[in-house]
Protein backbone atom coordinates (compact mmCIF):
# COMPACT_ATOMS: atom_id res chain seq x y z
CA UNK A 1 126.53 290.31 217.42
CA UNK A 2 127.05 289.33 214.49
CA UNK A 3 128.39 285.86 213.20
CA UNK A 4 130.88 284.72 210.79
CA UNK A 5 131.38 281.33 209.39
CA UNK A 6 134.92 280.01 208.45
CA UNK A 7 136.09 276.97 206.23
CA UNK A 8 139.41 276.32 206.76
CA UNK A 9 141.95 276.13 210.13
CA UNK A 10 144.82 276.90 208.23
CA UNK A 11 146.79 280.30 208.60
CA UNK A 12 144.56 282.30 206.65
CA UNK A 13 141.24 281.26 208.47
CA UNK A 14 142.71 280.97 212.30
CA UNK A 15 143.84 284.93 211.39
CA UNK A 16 140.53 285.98 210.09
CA UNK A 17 138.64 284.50 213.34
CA UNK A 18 141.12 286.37 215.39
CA UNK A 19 140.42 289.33 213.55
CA UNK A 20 136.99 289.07 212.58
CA UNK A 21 136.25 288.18 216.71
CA UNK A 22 138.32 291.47 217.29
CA UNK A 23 136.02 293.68 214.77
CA UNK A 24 133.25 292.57 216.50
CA UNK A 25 131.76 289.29 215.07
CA UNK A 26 130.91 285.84 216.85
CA UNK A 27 133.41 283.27 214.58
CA UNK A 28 132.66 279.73 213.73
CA UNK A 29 135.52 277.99 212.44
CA UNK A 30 134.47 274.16 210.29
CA UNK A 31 137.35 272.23 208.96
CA UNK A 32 137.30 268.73 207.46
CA UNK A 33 140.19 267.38 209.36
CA UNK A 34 139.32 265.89 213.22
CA UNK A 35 141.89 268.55 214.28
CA UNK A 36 144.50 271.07 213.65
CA UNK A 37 146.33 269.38 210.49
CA UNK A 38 149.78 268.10 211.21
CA UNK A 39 153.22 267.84 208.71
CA UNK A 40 153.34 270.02 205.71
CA UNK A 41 156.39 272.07 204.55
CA UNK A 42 158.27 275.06 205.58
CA UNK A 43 156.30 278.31 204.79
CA UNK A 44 157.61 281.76 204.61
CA UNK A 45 156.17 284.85 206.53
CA UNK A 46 157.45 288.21 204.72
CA UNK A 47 157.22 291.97 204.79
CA UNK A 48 153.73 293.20 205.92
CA UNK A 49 152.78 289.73 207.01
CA UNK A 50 155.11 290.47 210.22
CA UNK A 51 153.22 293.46 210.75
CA UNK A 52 150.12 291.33 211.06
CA UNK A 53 152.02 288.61 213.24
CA UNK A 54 153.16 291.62 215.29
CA UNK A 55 149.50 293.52 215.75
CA UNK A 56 148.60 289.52 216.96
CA UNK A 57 152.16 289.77 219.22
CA UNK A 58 152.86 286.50 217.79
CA UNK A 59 155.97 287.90 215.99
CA UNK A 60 158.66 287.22 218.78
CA UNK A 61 156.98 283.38 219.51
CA UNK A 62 157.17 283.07 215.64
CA UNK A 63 160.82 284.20 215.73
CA UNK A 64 161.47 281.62 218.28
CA UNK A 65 159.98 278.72 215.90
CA UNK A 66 161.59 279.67 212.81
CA UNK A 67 163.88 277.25 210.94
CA UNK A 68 167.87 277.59 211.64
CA UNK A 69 169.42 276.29 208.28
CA UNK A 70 172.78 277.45 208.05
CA UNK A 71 172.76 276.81 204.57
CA UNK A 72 172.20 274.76 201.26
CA UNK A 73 173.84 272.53 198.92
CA UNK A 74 172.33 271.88 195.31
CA UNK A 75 173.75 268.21 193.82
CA UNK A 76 173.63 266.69 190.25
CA UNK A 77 171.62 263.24 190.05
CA UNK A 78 174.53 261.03 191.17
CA UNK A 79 175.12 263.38 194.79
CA UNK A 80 177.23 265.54 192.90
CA UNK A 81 177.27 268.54 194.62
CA UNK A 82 177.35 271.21 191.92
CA UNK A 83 177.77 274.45 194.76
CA UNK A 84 176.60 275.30 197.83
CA UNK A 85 175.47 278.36 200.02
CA UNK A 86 175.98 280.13 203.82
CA UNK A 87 174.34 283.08 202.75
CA UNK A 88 171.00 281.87 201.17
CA UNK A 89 168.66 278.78 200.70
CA UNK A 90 166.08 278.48 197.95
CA UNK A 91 163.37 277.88 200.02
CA UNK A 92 163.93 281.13 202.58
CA UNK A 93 165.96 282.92 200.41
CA UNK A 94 168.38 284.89 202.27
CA UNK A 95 169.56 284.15 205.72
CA UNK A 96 170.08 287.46 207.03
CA UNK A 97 166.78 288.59 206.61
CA UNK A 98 164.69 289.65 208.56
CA UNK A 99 161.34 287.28 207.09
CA UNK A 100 160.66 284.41 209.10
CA UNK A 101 160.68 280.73 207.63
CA UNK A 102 158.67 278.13 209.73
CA UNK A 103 157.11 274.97 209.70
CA UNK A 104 153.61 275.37 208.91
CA UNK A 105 152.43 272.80 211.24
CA UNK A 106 154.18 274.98 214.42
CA UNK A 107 152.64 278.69 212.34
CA UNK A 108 149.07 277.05 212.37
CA UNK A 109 149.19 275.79 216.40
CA UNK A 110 150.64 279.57 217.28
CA UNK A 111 147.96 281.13 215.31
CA UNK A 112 145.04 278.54 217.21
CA UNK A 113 146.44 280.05 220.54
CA UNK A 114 145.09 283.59 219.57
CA UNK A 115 141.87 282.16 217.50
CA UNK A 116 140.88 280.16 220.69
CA UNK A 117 138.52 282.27 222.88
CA UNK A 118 135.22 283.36 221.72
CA UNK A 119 135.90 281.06 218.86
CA UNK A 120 133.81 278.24 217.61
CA UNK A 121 135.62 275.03 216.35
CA UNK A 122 133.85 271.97 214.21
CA UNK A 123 136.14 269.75 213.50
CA UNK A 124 135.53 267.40 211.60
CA UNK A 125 133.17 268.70 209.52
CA UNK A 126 132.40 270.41 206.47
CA UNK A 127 129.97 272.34 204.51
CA UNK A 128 127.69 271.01 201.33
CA UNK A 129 125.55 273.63 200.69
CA UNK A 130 124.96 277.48 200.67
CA UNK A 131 121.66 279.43 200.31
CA UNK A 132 122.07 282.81 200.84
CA UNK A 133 119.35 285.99 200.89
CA UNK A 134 119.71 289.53 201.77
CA UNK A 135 119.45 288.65 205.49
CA UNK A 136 122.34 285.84 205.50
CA UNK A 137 123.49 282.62 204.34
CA UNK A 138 121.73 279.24 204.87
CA UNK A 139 124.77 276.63 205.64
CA UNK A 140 124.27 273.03 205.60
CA UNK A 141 126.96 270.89 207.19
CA UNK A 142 128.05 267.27 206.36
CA UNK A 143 127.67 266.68 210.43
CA UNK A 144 126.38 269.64 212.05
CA UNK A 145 122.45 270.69 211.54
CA UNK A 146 122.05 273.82 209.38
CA UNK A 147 122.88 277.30 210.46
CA UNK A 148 122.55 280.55 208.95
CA UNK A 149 125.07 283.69 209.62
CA UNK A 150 125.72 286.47 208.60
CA UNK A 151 128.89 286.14 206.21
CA UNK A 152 130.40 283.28 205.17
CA UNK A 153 134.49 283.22 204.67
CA UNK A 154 136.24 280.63 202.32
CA UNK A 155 139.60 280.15 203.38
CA UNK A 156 139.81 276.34 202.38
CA UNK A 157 142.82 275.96 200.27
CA UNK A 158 143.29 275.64 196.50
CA UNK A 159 140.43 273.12 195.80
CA UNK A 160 137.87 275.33 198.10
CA UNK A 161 134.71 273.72 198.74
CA UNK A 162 132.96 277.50 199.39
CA UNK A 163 134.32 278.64 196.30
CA UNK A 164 132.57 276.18 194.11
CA UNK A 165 129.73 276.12 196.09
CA UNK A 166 129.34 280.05 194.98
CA UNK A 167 131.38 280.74 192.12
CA UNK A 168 131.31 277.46 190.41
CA UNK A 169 133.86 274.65 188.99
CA UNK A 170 137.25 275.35 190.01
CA UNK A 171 138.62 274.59 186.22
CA UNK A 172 137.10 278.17 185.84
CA UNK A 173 139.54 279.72 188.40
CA UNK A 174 142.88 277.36 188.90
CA UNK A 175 145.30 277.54 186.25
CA UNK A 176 148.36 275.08 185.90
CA UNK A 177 151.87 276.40 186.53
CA UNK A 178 153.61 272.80 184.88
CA UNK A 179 154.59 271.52 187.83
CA UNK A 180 153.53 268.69 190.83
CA UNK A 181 154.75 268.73 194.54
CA UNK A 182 154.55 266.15 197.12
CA UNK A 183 155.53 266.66 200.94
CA UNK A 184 155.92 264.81 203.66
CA UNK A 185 157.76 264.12 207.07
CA UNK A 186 160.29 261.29 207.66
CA UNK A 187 163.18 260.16 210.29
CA UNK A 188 166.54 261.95 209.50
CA UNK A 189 168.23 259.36 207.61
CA UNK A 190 170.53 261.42 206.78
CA UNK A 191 171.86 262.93 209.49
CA UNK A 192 171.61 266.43 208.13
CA UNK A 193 172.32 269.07 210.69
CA UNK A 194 171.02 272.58 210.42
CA UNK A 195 171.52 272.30 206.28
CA UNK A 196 169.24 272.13 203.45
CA UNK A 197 169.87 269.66 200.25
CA UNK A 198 168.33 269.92 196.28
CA UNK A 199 168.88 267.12 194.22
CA UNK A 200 167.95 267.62 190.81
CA UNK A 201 167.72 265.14 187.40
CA UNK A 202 169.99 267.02 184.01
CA UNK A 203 166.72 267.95 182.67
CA UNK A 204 165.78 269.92 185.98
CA UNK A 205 162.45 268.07 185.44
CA UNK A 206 162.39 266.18 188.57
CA UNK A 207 163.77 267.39 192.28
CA UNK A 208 163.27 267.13 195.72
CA UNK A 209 164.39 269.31 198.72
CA UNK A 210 165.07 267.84 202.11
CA UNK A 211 165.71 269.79 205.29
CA UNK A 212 166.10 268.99 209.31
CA UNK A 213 163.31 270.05 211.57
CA UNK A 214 162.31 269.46 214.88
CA UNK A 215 166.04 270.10 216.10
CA UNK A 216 167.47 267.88 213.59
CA UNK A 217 165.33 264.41 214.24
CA UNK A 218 162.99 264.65 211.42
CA UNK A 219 162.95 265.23 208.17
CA UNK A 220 160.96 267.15 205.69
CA UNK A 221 161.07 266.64 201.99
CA UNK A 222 159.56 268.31 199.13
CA UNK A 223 159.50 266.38 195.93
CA UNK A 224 158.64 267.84 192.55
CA UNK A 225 158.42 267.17 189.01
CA UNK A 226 157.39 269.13 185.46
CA UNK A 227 154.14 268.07 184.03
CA UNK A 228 151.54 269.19 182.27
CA UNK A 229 147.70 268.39 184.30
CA UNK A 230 147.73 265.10 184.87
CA UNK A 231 144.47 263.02 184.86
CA UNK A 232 144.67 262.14 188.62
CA UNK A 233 142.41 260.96 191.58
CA UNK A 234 143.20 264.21 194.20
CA UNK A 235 142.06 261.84 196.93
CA UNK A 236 144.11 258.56 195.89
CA UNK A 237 147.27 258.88 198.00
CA UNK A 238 148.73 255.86 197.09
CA UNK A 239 148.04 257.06 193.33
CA UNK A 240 149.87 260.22 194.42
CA UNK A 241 152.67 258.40 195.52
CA UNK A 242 153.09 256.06 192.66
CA UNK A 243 153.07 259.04 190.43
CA UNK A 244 156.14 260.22 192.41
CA UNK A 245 158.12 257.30 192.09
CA UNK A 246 157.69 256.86 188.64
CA UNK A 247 159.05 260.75 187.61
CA UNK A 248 161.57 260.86 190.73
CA UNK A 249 163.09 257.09 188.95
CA UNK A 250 165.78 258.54 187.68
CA UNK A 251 167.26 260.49 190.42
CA UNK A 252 169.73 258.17 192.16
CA UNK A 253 171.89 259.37 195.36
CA UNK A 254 169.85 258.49 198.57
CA UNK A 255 166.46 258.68 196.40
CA UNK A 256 165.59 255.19 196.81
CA UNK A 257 165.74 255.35 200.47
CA UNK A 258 163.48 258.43 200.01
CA UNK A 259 161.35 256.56 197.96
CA UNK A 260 160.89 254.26 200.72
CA UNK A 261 160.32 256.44 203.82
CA UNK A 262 157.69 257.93 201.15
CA UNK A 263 155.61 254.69 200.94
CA UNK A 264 155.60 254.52 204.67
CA UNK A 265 155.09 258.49 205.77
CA UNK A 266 151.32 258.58 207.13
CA UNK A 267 151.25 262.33 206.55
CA UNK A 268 151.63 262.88 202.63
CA UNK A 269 150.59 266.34 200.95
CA UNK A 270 150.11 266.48 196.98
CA UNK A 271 149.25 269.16 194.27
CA UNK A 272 149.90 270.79 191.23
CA UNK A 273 151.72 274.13 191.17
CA UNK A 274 148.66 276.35 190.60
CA UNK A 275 147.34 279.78 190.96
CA UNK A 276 143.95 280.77 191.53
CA UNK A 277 142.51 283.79 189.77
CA UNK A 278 138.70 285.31 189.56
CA UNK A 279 137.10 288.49 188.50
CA UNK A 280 135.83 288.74 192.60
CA UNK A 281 135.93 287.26 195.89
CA UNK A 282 132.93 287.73 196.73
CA UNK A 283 129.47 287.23 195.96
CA UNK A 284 126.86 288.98 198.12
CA UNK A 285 127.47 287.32 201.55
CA UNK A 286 130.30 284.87 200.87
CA UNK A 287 133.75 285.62 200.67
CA UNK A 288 137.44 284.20 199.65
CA UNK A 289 140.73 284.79 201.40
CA UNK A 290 143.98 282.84 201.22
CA UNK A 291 144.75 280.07 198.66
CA UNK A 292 140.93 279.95 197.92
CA UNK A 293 140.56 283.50 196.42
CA UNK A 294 144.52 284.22 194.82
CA UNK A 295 146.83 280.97 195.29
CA UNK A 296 150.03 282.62 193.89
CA UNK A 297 151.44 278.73 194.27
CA UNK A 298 154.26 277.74 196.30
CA UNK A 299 156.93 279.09 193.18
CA UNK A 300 156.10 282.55 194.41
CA UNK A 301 156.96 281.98 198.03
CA UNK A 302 154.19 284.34 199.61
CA UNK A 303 151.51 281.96 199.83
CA UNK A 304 151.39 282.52 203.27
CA UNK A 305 151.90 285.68 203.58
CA UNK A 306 149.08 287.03 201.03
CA UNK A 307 146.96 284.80 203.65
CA UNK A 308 147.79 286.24 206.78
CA UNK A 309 147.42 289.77 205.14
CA UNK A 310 144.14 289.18 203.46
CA UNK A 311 142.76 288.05 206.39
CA UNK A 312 143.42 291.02 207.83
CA UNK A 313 142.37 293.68 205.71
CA UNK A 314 139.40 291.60 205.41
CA UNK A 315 138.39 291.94 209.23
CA UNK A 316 139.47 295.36 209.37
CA UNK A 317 137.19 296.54 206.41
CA UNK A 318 134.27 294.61 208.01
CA UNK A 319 135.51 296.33 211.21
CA UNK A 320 134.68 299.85 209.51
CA UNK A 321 131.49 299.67 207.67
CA UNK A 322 127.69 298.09 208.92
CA UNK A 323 127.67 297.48 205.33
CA UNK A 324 128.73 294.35 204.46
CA UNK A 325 128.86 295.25 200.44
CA UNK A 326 130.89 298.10 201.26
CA UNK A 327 133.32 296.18 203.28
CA UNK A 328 134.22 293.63 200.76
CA UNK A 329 134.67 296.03 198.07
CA UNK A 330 137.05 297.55 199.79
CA UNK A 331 138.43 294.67 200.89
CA UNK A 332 139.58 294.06 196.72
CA UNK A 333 139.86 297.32 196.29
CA UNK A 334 142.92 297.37 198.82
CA UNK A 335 144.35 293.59 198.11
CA UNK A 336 143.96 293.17 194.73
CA UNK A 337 147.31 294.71 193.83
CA UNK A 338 149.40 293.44 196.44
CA UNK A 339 148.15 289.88 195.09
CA UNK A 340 148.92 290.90 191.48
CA UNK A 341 152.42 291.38 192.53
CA UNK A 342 152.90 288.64 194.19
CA UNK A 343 151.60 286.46 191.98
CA UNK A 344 154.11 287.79 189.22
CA UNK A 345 156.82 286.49 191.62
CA UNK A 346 155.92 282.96 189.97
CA UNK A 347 156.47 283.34 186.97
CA UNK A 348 158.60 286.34 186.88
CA UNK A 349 161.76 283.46 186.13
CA UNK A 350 160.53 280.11 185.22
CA UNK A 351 163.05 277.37 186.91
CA UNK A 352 164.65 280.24 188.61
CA UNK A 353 162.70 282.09 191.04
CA UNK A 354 162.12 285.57 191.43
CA UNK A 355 164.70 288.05 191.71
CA UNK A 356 165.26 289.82 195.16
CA UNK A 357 164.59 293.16 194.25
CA UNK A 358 161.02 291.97 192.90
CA UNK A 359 160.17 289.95 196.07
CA UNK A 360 161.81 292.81 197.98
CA UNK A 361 159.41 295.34 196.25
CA UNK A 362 156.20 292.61 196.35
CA UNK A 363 156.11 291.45 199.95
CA UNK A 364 155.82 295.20 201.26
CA UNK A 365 153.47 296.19 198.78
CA UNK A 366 150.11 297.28 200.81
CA UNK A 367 149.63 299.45 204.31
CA UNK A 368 147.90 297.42 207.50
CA UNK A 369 146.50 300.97 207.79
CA UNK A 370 143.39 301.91 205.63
């Protein structure tokens, strides 16, 4: 049989070792956190990436998890509120529709329960080097001894370890969208039932969106502010979190007390708004999916959803051909314009969003079906 190596348990490499295991490979799954990573924001799954939740009959489960905001208010600096919504939110977009918003934390544990069996985990862990030949790829870990397989799969995020390990420096492939974001989890201070807030500075250079979860006793916020790259340690947290005080300063309302349960939230997630973009995703046994090969950024909204769908056509072209080189092309050949629309979507209306007719006509862009 023949084996697979994964970096990355988020959605786009649990779906690929589903997949993969189902096309007939043995996966191995390495990620650098001890365990399944909890917090992060709400994520939208849209268009063909319900097919794929539905081939994994996950699509019901997923309906069951998804968020129940019954709408959004958007208020000036002082709590203002300038108008408000029942019909839409800007994170899900609208309400009636049939795409599923959910935590990202619950989509990752539902997609584990399908990646489980005949599935290798090393948590963790992580890989520091790659030495590939015609017959595979040489892996050395930062725990486990070395291993060589057959194909190797980056699915590791934005700042992917794989893909600078064979494609070089990620300054070569990410490219700045003017923007920061931090997330994290908190109590509900607030009190917020079933409703989503924006508060936003007069400049509409500094926001932050907060939303109930977990049947109203937590809270998730998403804070944001317009800059170009900043000269920043990616692994000083309390750096991180200094930066977002400073730009957020200005917002008043219940932003201090945000501030606050900031500095104390042990689960804290920050980035620029980025996209990643290369010439190929792959190069002769290693391969990109998800974030690490197209990162449309969180502006578009289909982050997730190019990841559940790439790792799909990705295990289905390895499904069809012996030949690995014939696979992967295939696997561009198919995905590369479904990304290219959907990485339009974030920058399609800077500060506004993409319209509905262009997400509409994005997030159904590509067949499941070779």
């Amino acid at each position: 049989m023949k084996t697979a190596l994964i970096s990355g348990a988020g959605p786009a490499g649990l779906t690929a070792a589903h997949w993969l295991r189902r096309n007939g490979y043995a996966p191995t799954v390495v990620e650098r956190a001890p365990g399944p990573r909890p917090g992060g924001q709400a994520i939208d799954v849209r268009g063909v990436a319900l097919d794929v939740l539905d081939r994994m009959d996950l699509l019901t489960q997923a309906g069951e998890l998804r968020t129940r905001l019954r709408g959004m208010a958007m208020l000036d600096a002082q709590g203002n509120e300038q108008w408000r919504s029942t019909e839409m939110t800007l994170s899900a977009g609208r309400l009636d529709s049939d795409d599923i918003e959910v935590l990202r934390d619950d989509l990752a544990a539902l997609l584990h329960t399908r990646a489980r069996d005949g599935v290798e985990y090393l948590f963790g862990d992580a890989i520091t080097a790659l030495d590939q030949d015609d017959d595979g790829v040489r892996v050395t870990f930062r725990e486990a001894a070395p291993r060589t397989f057959d194909l190797v799969v980056g699915a590791d995020g934005l700042h992917s370890a794989v893909r600078r390990l064979a494609f070089g420096p990620e300054e070569q492939f990410v490219h700045h969208l003017g923007a920061y974001v931090g997330v994290f989890s908190t109590e509900n201070f607030l009190d917020l039932e079933d409703w989503q807030v924006w508060v936003h500075n007069d400049t509409r250079t500094a926001s932050y969106c907060l939303y109930p979860a977990r049947d109203n006793t937590e809270l998730r916020a998403t804070l944001g502010f317009a800059a170009d790259p900043l000269d920043h340690d990616r692994h000083d947290v309390d750096g991180q979190k200094a930066l977002i005080a400073e730009r957020l300063a200005d917002l008043g309302w219940e932003t201090p007390r945000l501030l606050k349960a900031m500095w104390a939230a042990p689960e804290f997630y920050f980035d620029a708004m980025a996209q990643v973009r290369l010439d190929e995703w792959s190069r002769g046994r290693v391969v990109l999916i998800g974030d690490a090969a197209h990162c449309p950024s969180p502006l578009s909204g289909q982050g997730t959803s190019l990841a559940l769908v790439g790792a799909y056509v990705l295990a289905d072209e390895l499904g069809r051909s012996d030949d690995h080189r014939t696979a992967l092309a295939r696997y561009e050949e198919r995905l590369r314009p479904f990304v290219a629309l959907n990485q339009a979507l974030a920058t399609e209306n800077p500060g506004q969003g993409a319209s509905e007719e262009s997400m509409a006509a994005a997030k159904r862009a590509i067949s499941l079906d070779a």
